[in-house]
PDB file of N, CA and C in Angstrom:
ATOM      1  N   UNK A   1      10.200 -48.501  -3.622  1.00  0.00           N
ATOM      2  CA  UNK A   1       9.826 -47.263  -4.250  1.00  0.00           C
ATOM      3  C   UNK A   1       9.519 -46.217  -3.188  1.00  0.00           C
ATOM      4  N   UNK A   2       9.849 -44.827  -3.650  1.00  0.00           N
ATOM      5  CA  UNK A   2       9.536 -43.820  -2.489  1.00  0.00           C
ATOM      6  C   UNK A   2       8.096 -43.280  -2.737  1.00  0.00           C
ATOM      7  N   UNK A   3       7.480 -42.723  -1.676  1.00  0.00           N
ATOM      8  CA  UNK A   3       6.387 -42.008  -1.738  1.00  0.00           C
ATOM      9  C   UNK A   3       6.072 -40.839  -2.767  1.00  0.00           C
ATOM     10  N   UNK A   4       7.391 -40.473  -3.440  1.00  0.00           N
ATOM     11  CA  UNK A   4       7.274 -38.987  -4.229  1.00  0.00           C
ATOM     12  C   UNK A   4       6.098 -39.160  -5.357  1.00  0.00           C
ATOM     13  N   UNK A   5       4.881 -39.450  -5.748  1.00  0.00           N
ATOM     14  CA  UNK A   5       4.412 -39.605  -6.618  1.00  0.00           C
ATOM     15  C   UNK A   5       2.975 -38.557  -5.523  1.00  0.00           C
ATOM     16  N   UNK A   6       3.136 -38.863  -4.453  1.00  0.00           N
ATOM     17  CA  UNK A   6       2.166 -38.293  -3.395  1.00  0.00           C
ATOM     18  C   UNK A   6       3.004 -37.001  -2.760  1.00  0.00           C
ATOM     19  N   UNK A   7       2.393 -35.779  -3.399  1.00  0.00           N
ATOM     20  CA  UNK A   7       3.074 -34.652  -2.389  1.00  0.00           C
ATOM     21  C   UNK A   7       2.945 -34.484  -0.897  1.00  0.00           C
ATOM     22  N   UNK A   8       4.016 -33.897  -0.240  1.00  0.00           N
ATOM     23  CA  UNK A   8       4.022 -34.047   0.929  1.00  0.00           C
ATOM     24  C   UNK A   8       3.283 -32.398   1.710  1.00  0.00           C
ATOM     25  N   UNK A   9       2.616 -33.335   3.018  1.00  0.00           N
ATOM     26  CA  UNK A   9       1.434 -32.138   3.235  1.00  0.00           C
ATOM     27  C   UNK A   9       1.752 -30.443   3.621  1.00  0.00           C
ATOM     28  N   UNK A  10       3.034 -30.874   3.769  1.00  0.00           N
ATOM     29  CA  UNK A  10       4.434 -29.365   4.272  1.00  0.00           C
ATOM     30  C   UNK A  10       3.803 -28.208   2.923  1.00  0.00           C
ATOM     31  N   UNK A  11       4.057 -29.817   1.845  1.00  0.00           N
ATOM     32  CA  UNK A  11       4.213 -28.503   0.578  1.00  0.00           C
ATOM     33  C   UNK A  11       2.994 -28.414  -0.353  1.00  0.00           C
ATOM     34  N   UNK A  12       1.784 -28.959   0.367  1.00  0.00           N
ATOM     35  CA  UNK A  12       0.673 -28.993   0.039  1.00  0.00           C
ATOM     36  C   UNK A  12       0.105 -27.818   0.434  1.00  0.00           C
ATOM     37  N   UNK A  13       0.432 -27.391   1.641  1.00  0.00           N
ATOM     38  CA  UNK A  13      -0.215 -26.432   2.261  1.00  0.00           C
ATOM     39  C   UNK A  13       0.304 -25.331   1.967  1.00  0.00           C
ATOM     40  N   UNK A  14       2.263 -25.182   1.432  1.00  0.00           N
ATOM     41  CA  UNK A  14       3.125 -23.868   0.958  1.00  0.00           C
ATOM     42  C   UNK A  14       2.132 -23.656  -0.083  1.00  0.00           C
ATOM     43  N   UNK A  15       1.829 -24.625  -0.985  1.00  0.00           N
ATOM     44  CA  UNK A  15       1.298 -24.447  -2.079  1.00  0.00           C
ATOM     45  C   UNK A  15       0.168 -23.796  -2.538  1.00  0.00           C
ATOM     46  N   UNK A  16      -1.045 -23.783  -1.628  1.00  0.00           N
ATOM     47  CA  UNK A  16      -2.286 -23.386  -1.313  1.00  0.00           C
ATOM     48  C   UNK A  16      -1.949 -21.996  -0.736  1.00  0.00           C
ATOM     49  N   UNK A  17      -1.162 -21.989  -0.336  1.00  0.00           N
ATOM     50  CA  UNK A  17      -0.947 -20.538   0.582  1.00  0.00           C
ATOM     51  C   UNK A  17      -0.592 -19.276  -0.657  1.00  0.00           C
ATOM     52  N   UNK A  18       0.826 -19.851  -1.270  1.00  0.00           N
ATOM     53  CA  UNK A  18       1.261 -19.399  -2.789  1.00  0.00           C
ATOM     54  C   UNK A  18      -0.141 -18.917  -3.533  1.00  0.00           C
ATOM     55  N   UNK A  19      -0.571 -19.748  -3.976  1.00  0.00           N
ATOM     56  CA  UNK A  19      -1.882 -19.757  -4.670  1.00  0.00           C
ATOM     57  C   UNK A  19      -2.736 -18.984  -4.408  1.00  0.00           C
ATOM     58  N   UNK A  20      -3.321 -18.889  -2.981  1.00  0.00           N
ATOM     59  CA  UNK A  20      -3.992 -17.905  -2.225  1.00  0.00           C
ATOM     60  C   UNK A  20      -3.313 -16.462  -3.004  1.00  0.00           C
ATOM     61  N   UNK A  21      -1.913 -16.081  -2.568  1.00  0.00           N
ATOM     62  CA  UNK A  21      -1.044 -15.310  -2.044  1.00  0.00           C
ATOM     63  C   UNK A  21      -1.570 -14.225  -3.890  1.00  0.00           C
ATOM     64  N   UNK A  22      -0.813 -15.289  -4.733  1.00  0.00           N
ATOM     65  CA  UNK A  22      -0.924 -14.971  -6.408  1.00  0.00           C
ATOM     66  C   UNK A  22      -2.811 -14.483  -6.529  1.00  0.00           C
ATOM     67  N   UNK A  23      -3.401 -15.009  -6.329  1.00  0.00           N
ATOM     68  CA  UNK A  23      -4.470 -14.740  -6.631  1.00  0.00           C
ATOM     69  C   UNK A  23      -4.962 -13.324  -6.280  1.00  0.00           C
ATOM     70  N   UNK A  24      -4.513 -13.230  -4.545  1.00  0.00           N
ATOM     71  CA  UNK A  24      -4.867 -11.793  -3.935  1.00  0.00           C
ATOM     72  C   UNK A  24      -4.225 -10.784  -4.972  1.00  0.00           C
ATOM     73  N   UNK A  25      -2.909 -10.903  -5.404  1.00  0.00           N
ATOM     74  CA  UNK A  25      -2.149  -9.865  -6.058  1.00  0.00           C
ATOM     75  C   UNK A  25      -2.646  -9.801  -6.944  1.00  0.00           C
ATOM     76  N   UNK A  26      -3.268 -10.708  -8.053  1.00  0.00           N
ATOM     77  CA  UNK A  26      -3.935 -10.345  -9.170  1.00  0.00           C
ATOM     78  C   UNK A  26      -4.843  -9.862  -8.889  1.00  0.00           C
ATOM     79  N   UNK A  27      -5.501  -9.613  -7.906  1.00  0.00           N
ATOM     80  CA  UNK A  27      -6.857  -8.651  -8.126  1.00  0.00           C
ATOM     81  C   UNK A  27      -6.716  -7.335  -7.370  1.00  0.00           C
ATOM     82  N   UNK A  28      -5.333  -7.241  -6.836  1.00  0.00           N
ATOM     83  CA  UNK A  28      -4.870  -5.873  -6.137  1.00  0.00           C
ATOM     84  C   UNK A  28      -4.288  -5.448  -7.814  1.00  0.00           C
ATOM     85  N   UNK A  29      -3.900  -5.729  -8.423  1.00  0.00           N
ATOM     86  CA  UNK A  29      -3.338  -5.546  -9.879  1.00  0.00           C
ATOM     87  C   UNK A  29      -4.225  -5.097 -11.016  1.00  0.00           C
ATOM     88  N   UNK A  30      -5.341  -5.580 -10.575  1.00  0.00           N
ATOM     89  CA  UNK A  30      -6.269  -5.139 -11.376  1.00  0.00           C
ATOM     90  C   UNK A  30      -6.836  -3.868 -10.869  1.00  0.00           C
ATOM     91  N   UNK A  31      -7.053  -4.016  -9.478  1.00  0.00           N
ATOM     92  CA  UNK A  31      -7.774  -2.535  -8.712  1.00  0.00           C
ATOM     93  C   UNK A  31      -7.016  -1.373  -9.120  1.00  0.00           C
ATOM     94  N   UNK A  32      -5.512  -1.581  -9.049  1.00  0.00           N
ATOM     95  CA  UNK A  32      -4.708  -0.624  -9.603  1.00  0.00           C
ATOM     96  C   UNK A  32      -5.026  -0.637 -10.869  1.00  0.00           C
ATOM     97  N   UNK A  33      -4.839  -1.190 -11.749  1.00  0.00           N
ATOM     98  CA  UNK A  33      -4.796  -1.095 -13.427  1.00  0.00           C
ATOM     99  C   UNK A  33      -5.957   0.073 -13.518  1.00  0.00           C
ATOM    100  N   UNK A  34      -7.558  -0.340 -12.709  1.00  0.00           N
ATOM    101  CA  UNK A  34      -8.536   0.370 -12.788  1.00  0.00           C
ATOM    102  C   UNK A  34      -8.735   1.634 -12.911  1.00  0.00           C
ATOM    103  N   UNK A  35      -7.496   2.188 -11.307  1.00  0.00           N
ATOM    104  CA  UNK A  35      -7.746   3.350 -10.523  1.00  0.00           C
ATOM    105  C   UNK A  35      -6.975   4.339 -11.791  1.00  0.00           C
ATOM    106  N   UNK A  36      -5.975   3.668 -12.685  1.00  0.00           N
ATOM    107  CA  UNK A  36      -4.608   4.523 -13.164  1.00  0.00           C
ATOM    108  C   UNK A  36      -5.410   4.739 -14.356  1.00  0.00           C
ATOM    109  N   UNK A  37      -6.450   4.042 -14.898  1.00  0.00           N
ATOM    110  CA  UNK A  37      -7.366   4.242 -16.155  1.00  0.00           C
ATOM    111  C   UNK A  37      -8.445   5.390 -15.853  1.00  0.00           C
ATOM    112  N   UNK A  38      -9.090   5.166 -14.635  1.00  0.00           N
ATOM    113  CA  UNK A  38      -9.950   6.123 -14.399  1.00  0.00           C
ATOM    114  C   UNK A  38      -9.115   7.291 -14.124  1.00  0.00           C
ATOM    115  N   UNK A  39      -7.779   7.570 -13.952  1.00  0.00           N
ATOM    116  CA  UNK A  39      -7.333   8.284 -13.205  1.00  0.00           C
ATOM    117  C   UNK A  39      -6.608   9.656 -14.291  1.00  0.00           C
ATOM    118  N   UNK A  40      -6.633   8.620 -15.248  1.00  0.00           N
ATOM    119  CA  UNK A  40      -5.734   8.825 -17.160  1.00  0.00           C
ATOM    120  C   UNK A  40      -7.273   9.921 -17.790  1.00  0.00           C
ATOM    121  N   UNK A  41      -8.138   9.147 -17.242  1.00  0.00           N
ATOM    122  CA  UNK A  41      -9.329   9.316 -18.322  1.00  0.00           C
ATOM    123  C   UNK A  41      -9.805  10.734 -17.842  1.00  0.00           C
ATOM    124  N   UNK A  42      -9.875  10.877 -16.514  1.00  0.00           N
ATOM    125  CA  UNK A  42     -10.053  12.174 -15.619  1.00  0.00           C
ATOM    126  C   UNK A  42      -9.360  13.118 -16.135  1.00  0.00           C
ATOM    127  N   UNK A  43      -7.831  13.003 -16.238  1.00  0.00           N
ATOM    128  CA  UNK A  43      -6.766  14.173 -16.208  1.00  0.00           C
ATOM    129  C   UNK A  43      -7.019  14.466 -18.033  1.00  0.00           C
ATOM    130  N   UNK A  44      -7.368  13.182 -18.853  1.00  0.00           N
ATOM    131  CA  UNK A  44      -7.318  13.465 -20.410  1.00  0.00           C
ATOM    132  C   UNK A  44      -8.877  14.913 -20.343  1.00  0.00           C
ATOM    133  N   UNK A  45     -10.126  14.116 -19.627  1.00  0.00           N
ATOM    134  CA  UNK A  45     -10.744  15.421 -19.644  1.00  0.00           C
ATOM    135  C   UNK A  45     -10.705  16.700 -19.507  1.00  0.00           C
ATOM    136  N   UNK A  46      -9.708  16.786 -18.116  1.00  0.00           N
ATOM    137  CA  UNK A  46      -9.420  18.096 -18.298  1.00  0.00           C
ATOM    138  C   UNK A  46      -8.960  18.565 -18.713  1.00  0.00           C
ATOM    139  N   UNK A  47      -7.846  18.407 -19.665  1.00  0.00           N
ATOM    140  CA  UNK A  47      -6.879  18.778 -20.551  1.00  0.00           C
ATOM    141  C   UNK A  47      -7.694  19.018 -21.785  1.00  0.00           C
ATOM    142  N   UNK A  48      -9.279  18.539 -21.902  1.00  0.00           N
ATOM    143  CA  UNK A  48      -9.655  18.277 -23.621  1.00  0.00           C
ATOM    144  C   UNK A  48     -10.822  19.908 -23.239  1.00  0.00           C
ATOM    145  N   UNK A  49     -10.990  19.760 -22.115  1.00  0.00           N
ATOM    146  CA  UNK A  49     -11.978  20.561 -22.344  1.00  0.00           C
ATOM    147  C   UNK A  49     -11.653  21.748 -22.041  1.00  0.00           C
ATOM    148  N   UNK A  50     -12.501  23.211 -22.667  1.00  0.00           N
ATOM    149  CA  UNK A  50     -12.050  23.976 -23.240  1.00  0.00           C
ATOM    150  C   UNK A  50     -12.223  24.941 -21.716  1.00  0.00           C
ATOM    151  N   UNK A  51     -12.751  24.981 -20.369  1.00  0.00           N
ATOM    152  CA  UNK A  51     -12.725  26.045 -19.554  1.00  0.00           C
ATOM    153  C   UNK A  51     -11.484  25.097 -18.583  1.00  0.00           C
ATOM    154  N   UNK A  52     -11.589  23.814 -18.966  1.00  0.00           N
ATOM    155  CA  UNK A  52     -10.170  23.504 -17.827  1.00  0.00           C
ATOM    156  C   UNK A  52     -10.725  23.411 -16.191  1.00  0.00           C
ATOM    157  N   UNK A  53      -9.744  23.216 -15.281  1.00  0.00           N
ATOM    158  CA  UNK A  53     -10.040  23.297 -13.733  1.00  0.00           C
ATOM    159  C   UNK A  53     -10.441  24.451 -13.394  1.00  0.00           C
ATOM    160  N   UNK A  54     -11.490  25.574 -13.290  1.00  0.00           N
ATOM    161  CA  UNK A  54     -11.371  26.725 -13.481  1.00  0.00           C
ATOM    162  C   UNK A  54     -10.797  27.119 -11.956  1.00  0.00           C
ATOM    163  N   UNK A  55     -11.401  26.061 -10.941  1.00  0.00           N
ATOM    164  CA  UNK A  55     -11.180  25.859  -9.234  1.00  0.00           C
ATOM    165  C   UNK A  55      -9.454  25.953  -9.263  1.00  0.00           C
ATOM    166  N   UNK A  56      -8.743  24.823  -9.698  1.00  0.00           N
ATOM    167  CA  UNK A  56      -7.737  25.078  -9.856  1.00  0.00           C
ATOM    168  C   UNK A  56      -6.713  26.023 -10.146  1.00  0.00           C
ATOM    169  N   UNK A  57      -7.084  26.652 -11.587  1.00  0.00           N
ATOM    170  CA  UNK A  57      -6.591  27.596 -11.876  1.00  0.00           C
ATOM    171  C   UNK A  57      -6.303  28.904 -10.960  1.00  0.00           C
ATOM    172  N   UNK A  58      -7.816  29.231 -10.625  1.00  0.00           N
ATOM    173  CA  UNK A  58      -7.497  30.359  -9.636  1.00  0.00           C
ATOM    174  C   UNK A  58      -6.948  30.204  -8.257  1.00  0.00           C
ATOM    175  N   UNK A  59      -6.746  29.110  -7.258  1.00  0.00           N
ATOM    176  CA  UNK A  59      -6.143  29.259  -6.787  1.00  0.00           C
ATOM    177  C   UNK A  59      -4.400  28.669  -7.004  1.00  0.00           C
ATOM    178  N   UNK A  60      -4.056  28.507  -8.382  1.00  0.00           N
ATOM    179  CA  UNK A  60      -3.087  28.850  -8.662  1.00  0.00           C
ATOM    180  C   UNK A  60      -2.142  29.835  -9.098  1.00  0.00           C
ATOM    181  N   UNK A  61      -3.623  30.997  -9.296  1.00  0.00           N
ATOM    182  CA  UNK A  61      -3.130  32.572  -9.250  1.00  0.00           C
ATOM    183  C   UNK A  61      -3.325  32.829  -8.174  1.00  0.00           C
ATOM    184  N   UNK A  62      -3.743  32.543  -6.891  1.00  0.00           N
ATOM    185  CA  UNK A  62      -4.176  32.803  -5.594  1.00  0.00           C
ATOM    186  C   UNK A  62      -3.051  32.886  -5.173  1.00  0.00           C
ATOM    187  N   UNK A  63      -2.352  31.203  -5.209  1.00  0.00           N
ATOM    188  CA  UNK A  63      -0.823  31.202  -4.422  1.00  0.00           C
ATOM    189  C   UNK A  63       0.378  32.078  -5.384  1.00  0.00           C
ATOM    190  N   UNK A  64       0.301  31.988  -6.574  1.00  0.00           N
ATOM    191  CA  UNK A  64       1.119  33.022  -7.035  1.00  0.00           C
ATOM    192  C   UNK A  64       1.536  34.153  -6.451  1.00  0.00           C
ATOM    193  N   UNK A  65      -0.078  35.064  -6.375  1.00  0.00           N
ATOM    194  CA  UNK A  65      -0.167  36.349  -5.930  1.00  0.00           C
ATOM    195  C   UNK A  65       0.587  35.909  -4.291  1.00  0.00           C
ATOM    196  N   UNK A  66      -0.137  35.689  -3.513  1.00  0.00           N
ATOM    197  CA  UNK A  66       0.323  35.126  -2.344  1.00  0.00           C
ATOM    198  C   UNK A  66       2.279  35.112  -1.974  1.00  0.00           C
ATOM    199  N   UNK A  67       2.827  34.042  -3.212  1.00  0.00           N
ATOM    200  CA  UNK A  67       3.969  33.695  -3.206  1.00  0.00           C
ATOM    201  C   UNK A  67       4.828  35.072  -3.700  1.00  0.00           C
ATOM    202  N   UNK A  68       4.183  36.014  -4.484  1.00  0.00           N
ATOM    203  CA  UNK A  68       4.906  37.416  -4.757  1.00  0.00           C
ATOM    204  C   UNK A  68       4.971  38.109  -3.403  1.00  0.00           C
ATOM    205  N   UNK A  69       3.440  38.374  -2.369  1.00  0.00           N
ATOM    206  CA  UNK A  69       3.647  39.037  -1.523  1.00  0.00           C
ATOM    207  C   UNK A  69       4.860  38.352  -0.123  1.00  0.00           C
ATOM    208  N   UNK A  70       4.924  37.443  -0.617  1.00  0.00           N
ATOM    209  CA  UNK A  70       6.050  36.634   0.372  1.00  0.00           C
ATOM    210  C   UNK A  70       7.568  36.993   0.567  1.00  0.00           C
ATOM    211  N   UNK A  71       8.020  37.305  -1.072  1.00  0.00           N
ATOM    212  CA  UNK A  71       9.058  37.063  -1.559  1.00  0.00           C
ATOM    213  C   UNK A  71       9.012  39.078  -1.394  1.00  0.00           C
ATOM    214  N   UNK A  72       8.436  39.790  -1.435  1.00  0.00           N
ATOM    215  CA  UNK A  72       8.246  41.373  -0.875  1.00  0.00           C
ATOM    216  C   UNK A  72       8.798  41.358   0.299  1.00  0.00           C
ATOM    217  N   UNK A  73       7.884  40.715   1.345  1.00  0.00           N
ATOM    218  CA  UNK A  73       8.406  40.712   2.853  1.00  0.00           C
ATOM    219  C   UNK A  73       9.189  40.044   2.994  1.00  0.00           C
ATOM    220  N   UNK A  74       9.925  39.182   2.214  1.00  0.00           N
ATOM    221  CA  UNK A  74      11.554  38.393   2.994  1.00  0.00           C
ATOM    222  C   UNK A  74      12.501  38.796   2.719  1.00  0.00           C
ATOM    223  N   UNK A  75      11.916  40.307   1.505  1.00  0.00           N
ATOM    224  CA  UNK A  75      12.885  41.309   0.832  1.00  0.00           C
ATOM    225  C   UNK A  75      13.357  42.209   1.935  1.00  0.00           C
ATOM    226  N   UNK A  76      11.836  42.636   2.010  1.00  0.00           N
ATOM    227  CA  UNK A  76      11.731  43.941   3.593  1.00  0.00           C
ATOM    228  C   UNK A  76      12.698  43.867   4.707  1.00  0.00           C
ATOM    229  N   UNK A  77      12.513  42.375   5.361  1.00  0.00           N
ATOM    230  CA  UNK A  77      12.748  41.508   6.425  1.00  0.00           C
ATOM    231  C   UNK A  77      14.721  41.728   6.406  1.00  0.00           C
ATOM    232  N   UNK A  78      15.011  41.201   4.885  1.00  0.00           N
ATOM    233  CA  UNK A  78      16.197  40.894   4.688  1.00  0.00           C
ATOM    234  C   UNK A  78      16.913  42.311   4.849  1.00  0.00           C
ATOM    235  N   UNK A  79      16.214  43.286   4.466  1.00  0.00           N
ATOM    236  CA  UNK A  79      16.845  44.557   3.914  1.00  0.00           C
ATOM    237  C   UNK A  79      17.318  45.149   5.619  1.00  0.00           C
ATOM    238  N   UNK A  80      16.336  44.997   6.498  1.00  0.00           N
ATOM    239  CA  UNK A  80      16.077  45.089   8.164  1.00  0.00           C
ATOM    240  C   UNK A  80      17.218  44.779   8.425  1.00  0.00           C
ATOM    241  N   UNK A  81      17.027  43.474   8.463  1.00  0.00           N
ATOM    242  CA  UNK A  81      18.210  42.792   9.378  1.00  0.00           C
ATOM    243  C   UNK A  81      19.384  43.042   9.045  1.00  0.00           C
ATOM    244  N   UNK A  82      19.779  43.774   7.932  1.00  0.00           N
ATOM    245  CA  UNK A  82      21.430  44.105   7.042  1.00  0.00           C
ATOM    246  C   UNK A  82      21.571  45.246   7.937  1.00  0.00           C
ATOM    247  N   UNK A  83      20.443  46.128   8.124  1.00  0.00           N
ATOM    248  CA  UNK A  83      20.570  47.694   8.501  1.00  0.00           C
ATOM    249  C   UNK A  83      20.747  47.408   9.997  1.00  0.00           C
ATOM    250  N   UNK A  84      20.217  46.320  10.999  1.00  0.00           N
ATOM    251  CA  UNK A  84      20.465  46.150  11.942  1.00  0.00           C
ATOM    252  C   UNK A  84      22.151  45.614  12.325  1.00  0.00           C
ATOM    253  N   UNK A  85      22.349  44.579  11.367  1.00  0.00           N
ATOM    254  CA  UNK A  85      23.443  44.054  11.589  1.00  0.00           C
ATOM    255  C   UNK A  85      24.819  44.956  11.065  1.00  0.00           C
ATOM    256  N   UNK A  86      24.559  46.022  10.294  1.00  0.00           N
ATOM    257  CA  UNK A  86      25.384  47.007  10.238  1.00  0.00           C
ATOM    258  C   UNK A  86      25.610  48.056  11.265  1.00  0.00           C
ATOM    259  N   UNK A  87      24.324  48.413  12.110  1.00  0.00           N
ATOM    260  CA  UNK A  87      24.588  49.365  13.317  1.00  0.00           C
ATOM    261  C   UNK A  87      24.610  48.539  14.914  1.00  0.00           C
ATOM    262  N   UNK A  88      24.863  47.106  14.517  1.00  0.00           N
ATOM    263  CA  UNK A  88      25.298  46.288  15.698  1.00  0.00           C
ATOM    264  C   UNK A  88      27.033  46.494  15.590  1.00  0.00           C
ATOM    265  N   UNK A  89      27.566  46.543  14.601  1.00  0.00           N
ATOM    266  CA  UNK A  89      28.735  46.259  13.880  1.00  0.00           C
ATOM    267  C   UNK A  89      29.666  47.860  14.638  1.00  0.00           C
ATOM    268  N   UNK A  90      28.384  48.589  14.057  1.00  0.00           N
ATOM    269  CA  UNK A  90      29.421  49.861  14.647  1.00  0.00           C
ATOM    270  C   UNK A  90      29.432  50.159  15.578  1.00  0.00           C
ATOM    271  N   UNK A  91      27.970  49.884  16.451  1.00  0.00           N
ATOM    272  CA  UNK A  91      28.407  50.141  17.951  1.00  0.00           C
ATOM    273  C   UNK A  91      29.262  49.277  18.735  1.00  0.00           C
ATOM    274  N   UNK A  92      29.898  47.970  18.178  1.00  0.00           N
ATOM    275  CA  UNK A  92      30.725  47.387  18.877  1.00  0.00           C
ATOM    276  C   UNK A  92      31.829  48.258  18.416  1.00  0.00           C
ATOM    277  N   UNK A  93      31.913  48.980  16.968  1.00  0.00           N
ATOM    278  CA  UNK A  93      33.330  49.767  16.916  1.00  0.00           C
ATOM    279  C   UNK A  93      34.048  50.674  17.856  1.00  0.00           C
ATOM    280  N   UNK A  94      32.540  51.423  17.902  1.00  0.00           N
ATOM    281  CA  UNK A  94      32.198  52.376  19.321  1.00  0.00           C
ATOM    282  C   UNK A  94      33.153  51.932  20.339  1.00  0.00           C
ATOM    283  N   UNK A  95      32.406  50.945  20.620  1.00  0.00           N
ATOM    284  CA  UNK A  95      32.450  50.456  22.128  1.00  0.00           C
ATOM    285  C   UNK A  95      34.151  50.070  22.100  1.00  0.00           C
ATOM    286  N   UNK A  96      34.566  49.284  21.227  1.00  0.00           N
ATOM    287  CA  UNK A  96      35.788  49.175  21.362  1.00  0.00           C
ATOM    288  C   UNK A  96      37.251  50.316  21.309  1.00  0.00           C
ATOM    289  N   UNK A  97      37.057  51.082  20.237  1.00  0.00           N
ATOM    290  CA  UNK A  97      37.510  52.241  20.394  1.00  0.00           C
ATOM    291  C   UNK A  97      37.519  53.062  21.655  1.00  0.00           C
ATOM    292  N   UNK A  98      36.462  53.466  22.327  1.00  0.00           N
ATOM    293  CA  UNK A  98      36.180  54.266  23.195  1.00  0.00           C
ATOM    294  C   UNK A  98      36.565  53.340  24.278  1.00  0.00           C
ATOM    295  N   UNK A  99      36.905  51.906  24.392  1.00  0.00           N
ATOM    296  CA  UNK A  99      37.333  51.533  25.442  1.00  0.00           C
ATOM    297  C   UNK A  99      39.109  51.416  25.662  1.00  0.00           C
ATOM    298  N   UNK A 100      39.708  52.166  24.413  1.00  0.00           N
ATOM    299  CA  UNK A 100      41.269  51.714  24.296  1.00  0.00           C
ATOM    300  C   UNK A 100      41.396  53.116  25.275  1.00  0.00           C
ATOM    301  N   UNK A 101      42.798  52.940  25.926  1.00  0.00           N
ATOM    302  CA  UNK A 101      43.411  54.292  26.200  1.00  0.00           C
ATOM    303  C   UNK A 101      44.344  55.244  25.399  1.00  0.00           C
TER     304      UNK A 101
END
């Protein structure tokens, strides 16, 4: 008869390790389950109650305002560089013309 009735200590020890391994994850599984409940229950408040993030809010009109004055100056900026790159344009016309014979 063979020994198989007695596990062997290779897979005694995989086994314990496994076990270990499952156990840690179930309670990393739970820490999560926790964080996503407290996390549900937070965001349901603010949504229920009637003044809201008020912190939030305003600096989401903050960056708004902000993001308008941005989109002004890359107008400005853009409008520049057309007027530049149009009188780069002609003084090479210049230059070329005035250099033919």
């Amino acid at each position: 008869m063979s020994d198989r009735a007695q596990p062997e200590p290779g897979s005694t020890l995989a086994f314990r390790e496994l076990e270990h391994l499952v156990r840690n994850l179930g309670e990393e599984l739970s820490t999560f389950r926790r964080r996503a409940h407290q996390a549900e229950s937070r965001l349901k408040a603010l949504g229920n109650s009637d003044a809201g993030d008020a912190a939030a809010e305003e600096r989401v009109s903050a960056l708004e305002a902000e993001n308008a004055r941005l989109r002004s100056r890359l107008e400005q900026a853009s409008a520049r560089t057309r007027a530049m790159l149009d009188r780069v344009r002609f003084l090479r016309q210049q230059h070329v013309l005035g250099s033919e014979p």
